[in-house]
Protein backbone atom coordinates (compact mmCIF):
# COMPACT_ATOMS: atom_id res chain seq x y z
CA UNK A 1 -85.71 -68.01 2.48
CA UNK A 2 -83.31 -71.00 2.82
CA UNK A 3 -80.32 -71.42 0.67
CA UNK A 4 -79.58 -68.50 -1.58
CA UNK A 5 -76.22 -69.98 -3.53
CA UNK A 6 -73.08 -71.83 -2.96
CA UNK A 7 -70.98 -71.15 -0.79
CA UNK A 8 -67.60 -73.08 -2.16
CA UNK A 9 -67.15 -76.63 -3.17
CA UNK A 10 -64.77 -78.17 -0.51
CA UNK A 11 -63.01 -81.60 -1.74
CA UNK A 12 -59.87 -83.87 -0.23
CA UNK A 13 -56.56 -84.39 -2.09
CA UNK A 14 -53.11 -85.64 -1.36
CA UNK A 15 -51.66 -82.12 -2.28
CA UNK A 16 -53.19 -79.45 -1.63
CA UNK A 17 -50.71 -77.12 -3.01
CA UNK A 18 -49.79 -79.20 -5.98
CA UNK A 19 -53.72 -78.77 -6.70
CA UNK A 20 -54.15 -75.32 -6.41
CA UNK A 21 -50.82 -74.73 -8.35
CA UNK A 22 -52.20 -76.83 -11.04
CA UNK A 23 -55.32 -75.36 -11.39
CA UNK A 24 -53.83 -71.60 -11.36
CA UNK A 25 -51.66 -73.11 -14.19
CA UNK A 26 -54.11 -74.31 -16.38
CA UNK A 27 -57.79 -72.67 -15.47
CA UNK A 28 -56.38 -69.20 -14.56
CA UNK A 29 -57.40 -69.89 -10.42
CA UNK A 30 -56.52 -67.20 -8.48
CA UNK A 31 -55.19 -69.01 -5.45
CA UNK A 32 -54.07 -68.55 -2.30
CA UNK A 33 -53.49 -70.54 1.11
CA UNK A 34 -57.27 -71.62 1.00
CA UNK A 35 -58.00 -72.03 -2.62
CA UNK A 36 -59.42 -69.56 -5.13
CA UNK A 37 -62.61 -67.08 -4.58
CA UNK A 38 -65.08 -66.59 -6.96
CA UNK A 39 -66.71 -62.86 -6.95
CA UNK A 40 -70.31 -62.25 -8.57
CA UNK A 41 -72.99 -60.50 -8.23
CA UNK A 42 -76.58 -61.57 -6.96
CA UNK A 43 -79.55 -60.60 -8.65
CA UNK A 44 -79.64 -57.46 -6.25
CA UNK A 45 -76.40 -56.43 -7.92
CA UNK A 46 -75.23 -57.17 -4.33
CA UNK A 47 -71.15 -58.77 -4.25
CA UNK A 48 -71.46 -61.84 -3.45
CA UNK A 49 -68.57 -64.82 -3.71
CA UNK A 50 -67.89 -68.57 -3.60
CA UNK A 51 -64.86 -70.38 -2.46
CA UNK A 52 -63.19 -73.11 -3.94
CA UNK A 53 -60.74 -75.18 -1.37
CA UNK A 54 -58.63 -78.30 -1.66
CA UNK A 55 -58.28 -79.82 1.45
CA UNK A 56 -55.34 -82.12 3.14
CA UNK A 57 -56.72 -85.66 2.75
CA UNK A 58 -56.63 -85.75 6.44
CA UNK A 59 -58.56 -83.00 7.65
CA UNK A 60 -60.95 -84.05 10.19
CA UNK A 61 -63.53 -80.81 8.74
CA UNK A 62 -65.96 -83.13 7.32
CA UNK A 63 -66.60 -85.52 9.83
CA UNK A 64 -68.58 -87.01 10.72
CA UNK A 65 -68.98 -87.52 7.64
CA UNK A 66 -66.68 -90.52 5.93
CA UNK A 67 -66.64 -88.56 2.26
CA UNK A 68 -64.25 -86.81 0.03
CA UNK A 69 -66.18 -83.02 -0.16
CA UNK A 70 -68.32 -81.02 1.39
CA UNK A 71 -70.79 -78.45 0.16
CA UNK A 72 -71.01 -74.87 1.22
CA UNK A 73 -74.15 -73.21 1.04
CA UNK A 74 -74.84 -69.46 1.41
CA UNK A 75 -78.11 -68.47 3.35
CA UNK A 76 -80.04 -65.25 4.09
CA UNK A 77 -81.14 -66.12 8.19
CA UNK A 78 -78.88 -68.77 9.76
CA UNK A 79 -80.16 -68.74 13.50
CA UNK A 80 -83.76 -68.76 12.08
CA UNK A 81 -82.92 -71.73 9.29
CA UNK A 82 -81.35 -73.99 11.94
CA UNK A 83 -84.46 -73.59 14.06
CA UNK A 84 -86.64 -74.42 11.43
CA UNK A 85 -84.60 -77.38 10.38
CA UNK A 86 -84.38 -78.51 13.88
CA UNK A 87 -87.67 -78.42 14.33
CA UNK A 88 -88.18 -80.74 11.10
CA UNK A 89 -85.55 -83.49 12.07
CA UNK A 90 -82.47 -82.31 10.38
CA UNK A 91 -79.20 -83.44 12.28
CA UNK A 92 -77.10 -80.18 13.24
CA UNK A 93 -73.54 -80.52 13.98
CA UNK A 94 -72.07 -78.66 16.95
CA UNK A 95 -72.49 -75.01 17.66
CA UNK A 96 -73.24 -71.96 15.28
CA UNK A 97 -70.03 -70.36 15.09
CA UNK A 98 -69.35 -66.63 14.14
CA UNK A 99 -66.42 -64.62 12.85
CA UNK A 100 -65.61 -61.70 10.73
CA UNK A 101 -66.71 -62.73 7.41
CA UNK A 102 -70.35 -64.31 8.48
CA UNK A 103 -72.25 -67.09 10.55
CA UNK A 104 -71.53 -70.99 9.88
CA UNK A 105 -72.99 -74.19 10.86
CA UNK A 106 -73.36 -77.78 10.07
CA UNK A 107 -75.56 -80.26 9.45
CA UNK A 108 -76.36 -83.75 7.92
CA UNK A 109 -78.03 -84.66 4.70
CA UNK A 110 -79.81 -88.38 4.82
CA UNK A 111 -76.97 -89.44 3.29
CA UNK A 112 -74.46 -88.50 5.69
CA UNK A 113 -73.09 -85.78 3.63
CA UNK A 114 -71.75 -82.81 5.78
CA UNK A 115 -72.95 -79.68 4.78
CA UNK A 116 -71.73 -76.02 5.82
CA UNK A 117 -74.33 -73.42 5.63
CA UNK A 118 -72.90 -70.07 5.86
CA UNK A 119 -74.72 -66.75 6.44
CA UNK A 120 -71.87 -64.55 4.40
CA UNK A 121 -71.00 -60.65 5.17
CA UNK A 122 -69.03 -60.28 1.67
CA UNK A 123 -67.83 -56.84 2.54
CA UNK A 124 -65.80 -58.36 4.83
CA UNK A 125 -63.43 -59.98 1.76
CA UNK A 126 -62.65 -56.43 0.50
């Protein structure tokens, strides 16, 4: 098993707090100093969420990579999907780092996209 969902949708602004004000406003966001979560359920009826985050247009948390978002993808195994993805060329960006709420690491698409692949423990959120 790879990638089982997304993760969040990660994007640059001028404002981040104009942004997530605005879209609490209008779309009903539930916001707070990262952006707004998303909880659902998988098709295990396990609880399972995705994060939406405006970022300061100059973070340095997507380079290398020279655009505007990055993707977040949830995944079952990290350690055993960056071996495998090693082994079949993929670029992986620094070190697997853990923390509370799950497993992340990095890596390049062919179009020098930065991608965060995180191995979630949801539980963690409640």
């Amino acid at each position: 098993m790879r990638v089982t969902g997304i993760g969040g949708i990660f994007f640059k602004t001028n404002n981040p707090k104009e942004v997530k004000e605005w879209y609490q406003k209008h779309l009903g966001f539930n916001t707070d100093e990262y952006g707004a979560t998303f909880w659902w359920k998988d098709k295990n009826g396990n609880d399972c969420s995705t994060q939406w985050s405006p970022f300061a247009e100059e973070t340095d948390y997507f380079e290398p990579s020279k655009k505007e978002f990055m993707q977040n993808f949830r995944v079952h195994d990290l350690e055993g999907l960056l071996k495998k993805i090693s082994e079949e060329g993929v670029t992986i960006v620094g070190d697997m780092q853990t923390y509370e709420y799950g497993k992340f690491a990095w890596i390049m698409d062919i179009e020098g996209n930065k991608i965060e692949l995180w191995e979630p423990i949801d539980s963690a959120f409640k």
